[in-house]
C-alpha atoms as a PDB file:
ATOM      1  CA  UNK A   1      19.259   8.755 -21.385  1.00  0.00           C
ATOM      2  CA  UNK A   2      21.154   7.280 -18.707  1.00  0.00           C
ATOM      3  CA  UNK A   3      19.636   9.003 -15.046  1.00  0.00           C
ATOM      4  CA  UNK A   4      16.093   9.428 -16.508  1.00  0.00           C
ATOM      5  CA  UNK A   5      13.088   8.808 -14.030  1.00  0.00           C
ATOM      6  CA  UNK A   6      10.504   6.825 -15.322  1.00  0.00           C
ATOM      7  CA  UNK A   7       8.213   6.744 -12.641  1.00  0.00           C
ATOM      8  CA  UNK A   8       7.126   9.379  -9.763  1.00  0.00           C
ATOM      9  CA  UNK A   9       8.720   8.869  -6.761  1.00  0.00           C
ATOM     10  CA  UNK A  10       7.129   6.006  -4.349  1.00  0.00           C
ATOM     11  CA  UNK A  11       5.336   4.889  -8.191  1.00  0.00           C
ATOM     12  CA  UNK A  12       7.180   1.415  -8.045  1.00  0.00           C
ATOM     13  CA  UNK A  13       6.386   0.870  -4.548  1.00  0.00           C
ATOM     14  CA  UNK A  14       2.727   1.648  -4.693  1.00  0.00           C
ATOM     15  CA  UNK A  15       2.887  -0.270  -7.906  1.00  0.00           C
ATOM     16  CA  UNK A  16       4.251  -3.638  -6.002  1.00  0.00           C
ATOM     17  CA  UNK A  17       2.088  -3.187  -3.145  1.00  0.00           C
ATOM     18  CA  UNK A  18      -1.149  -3.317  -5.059  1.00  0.00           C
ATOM     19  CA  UNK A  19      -0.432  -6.147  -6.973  1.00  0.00           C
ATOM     20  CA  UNK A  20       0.820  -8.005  -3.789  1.00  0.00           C
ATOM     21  CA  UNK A  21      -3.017  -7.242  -2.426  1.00  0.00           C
ATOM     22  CA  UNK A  22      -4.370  -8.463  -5.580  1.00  0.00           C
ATOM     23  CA  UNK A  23      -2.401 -11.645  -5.590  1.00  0.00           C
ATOM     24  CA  UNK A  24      -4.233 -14.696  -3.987  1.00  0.00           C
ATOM     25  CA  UNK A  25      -0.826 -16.211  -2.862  1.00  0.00           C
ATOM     26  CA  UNK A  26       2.857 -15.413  -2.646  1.00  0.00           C
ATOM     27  CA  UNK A  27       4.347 -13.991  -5.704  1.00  0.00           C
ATOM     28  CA  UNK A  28       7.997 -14.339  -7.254  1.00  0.00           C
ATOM     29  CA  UNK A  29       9.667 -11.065  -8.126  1.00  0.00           C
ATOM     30  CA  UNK A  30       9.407 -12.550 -11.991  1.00  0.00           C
ATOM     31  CA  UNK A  31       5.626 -13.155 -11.037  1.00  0.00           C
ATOM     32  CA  UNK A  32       5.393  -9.666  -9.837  1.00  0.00           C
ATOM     33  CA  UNK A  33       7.442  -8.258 -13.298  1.00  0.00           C
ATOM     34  CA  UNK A  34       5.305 -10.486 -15.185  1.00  0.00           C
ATOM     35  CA  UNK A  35       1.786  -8.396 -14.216  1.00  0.00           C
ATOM     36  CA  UNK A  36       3.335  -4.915 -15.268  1.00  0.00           C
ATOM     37  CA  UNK A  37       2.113  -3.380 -18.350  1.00  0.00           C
ATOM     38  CA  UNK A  38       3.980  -0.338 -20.019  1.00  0.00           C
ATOM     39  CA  UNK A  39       7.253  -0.219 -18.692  1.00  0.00           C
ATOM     40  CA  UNK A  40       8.543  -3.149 -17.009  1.00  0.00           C
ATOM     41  CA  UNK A  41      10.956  -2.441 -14.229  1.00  0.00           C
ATOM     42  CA  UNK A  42      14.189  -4.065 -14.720  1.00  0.00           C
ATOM     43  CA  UNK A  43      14.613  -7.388 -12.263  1.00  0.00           C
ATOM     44  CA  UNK A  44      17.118  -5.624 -10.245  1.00  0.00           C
ATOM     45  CA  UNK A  45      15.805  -2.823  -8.953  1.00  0.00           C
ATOM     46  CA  UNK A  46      12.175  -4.540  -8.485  1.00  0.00           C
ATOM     47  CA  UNK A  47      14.220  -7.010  -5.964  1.00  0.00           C
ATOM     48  CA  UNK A  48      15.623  -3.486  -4.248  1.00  0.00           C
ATOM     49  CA  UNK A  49      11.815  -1.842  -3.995  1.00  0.00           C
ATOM     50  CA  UNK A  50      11.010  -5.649  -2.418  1.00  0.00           C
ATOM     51  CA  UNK A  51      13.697  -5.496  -0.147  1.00  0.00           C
ATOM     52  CA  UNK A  52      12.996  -2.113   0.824  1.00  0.00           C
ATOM     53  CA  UNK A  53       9.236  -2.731   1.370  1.00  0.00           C
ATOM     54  CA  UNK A  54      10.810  -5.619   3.771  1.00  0.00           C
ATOM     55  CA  UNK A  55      12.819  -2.764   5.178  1.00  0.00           C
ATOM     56  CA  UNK A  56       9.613  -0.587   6.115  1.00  0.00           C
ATOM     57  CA  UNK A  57       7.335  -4.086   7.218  1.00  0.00           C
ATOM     58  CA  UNK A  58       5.335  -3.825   4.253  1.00  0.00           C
ATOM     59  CA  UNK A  59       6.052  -7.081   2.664  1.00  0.00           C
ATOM     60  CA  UNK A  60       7.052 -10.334   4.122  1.00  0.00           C
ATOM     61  CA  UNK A  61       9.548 -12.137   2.520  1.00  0.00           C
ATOM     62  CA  UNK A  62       9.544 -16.337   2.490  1.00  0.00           C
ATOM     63  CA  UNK A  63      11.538 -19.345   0.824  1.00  0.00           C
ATOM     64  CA  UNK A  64      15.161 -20.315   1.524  1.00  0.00           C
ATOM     65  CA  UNK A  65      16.413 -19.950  -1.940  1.00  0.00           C
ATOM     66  CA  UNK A  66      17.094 -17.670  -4.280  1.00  0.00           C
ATOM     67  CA  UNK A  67      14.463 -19.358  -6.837  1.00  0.00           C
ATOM     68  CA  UNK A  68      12.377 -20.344  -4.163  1.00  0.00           C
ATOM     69  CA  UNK A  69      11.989 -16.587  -2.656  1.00  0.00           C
ATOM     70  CA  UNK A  70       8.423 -15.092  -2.527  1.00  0.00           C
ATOM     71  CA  UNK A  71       6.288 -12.153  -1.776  1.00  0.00           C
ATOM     72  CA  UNK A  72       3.640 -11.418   0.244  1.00  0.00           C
ATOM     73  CA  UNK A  73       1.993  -7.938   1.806  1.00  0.00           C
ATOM     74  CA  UNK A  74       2.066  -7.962   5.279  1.00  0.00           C
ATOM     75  CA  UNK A  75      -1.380  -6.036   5.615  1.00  0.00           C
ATOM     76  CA  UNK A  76      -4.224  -6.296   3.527  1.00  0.00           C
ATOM     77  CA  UNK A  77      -4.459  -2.626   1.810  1.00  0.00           C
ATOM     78  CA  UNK A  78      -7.527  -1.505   4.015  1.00  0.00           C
ATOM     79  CA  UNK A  79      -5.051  -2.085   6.617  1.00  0.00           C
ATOM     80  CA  UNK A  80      -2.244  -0.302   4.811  1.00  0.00           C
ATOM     81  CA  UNK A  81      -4.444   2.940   4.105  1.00  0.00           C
ATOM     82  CA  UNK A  82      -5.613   3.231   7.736  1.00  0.00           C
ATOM     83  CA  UNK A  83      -2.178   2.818   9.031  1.00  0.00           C
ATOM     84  CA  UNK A  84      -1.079   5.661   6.786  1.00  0.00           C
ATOM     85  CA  UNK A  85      -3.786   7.833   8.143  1.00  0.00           C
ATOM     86  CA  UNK A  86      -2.934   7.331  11.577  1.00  0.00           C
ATOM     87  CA  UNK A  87       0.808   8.027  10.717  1.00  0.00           C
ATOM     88  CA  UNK A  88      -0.414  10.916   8.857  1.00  0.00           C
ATOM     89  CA  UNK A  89      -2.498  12.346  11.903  1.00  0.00           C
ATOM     90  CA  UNK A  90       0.086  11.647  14.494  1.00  0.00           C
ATOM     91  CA  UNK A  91       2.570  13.610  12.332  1.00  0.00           C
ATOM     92  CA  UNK A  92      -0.240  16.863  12.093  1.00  0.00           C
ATOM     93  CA  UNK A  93       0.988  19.874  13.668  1.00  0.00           C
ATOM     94  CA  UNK A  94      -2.292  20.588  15.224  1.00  0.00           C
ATOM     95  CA  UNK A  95      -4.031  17.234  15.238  1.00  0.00           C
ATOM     96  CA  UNK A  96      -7.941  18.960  15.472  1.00  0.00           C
ATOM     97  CA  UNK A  97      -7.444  21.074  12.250  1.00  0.00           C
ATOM     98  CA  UNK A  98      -5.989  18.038  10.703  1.00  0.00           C
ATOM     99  CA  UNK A  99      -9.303  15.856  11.616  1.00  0.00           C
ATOM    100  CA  UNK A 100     -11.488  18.670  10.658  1.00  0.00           C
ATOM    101  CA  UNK A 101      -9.682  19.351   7.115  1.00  0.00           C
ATOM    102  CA  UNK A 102      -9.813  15.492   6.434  1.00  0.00           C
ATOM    103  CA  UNK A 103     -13.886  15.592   8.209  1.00  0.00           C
ATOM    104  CA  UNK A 104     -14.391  18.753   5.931  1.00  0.00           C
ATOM    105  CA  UNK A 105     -13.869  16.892   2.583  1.00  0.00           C
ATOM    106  CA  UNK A 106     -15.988  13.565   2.948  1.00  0.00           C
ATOM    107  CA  UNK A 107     -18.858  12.821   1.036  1.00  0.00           C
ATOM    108  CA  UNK A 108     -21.886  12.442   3.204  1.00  0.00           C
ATOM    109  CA  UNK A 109     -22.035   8.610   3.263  1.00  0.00           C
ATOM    110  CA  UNK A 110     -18.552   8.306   4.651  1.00  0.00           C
ATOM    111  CA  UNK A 111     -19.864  10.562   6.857  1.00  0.00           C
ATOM    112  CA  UNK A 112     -22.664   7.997   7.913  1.00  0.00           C
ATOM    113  CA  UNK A 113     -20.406   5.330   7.685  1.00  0.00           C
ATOM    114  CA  UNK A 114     -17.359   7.107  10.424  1.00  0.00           C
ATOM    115  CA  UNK A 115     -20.756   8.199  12.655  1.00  0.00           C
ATOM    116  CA  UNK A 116     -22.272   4.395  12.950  1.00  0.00           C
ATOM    117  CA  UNK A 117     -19.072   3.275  13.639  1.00  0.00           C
ATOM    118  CA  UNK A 118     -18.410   5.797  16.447  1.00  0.00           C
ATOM    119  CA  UNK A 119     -22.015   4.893  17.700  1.00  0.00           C
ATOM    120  CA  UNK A 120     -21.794   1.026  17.235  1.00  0.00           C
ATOM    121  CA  UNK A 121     -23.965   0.800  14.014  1.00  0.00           C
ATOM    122  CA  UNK A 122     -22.427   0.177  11.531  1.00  0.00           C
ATOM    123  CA  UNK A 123     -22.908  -2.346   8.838  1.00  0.00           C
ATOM    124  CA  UNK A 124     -19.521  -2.438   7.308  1.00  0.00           C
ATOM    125  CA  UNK A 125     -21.078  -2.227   3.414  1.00  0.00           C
ATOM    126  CA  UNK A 126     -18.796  -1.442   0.665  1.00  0.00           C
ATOM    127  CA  UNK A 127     -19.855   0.736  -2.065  1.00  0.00           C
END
């Protein structure tokens, strides 16, 4: 049916944006349809999610020709995620209840890992 929704709501976006990070170089929007498995966005409306991502500085945009346009994410996702926290935070009504909800629910090695970096010693290890 015409109208439908087949994705959540932000789905396509995230969906770019991760395989933007994975991607070693600039992609194609037909290099980016190309990766999708299940339902494959049309061409269309994957060139309006790019252009909006361009919109909100998420992606970066390059070539001078239609054929010749490519993709690239403007921020590596570690980047991405801890600008979305900040954003988050900043928007917090009470910005102490928000840090001590988000404190409340970490697991005790990210924990560790937020205290050494507060301190200075940290290793920067990746589980």
């Amino acid at each position: 049916m015409a109208g439908e929704r087949t994705r959540e709501r932000g789905e396509l976006e995230g969906t770019v944006m991760r395989i933007l990070w994975e991607a070693s170089e600039p992609l194609s929007a037909r290099d980016i349809q190309a990766v999708f498995t299940g339902h494959v966005p049309a061409y269309t409306t994957l060139m309006t999610a790019l252009e909006r991502l361009q919109k909100k500085g998420d992606v970066v945009r390059s070539g001078d020709s239609p054929r010749k346009v490519r993709f690239r994410a403007a921020r590596s996702g570690d980047e991405h995620v801890g600008r979305s926290m900040m954003t988050a935070l900043d928007g917090a009504g009470d910005r102490q209840a928000a840090l001590l909800q988000f404190a409340g629910n970490l697991a005790e090695e990210d924990l560790d890992l937020l205290r050494g970096a507060i301190t200075g010693k940290t290793s920067r290890k990746r589980r």
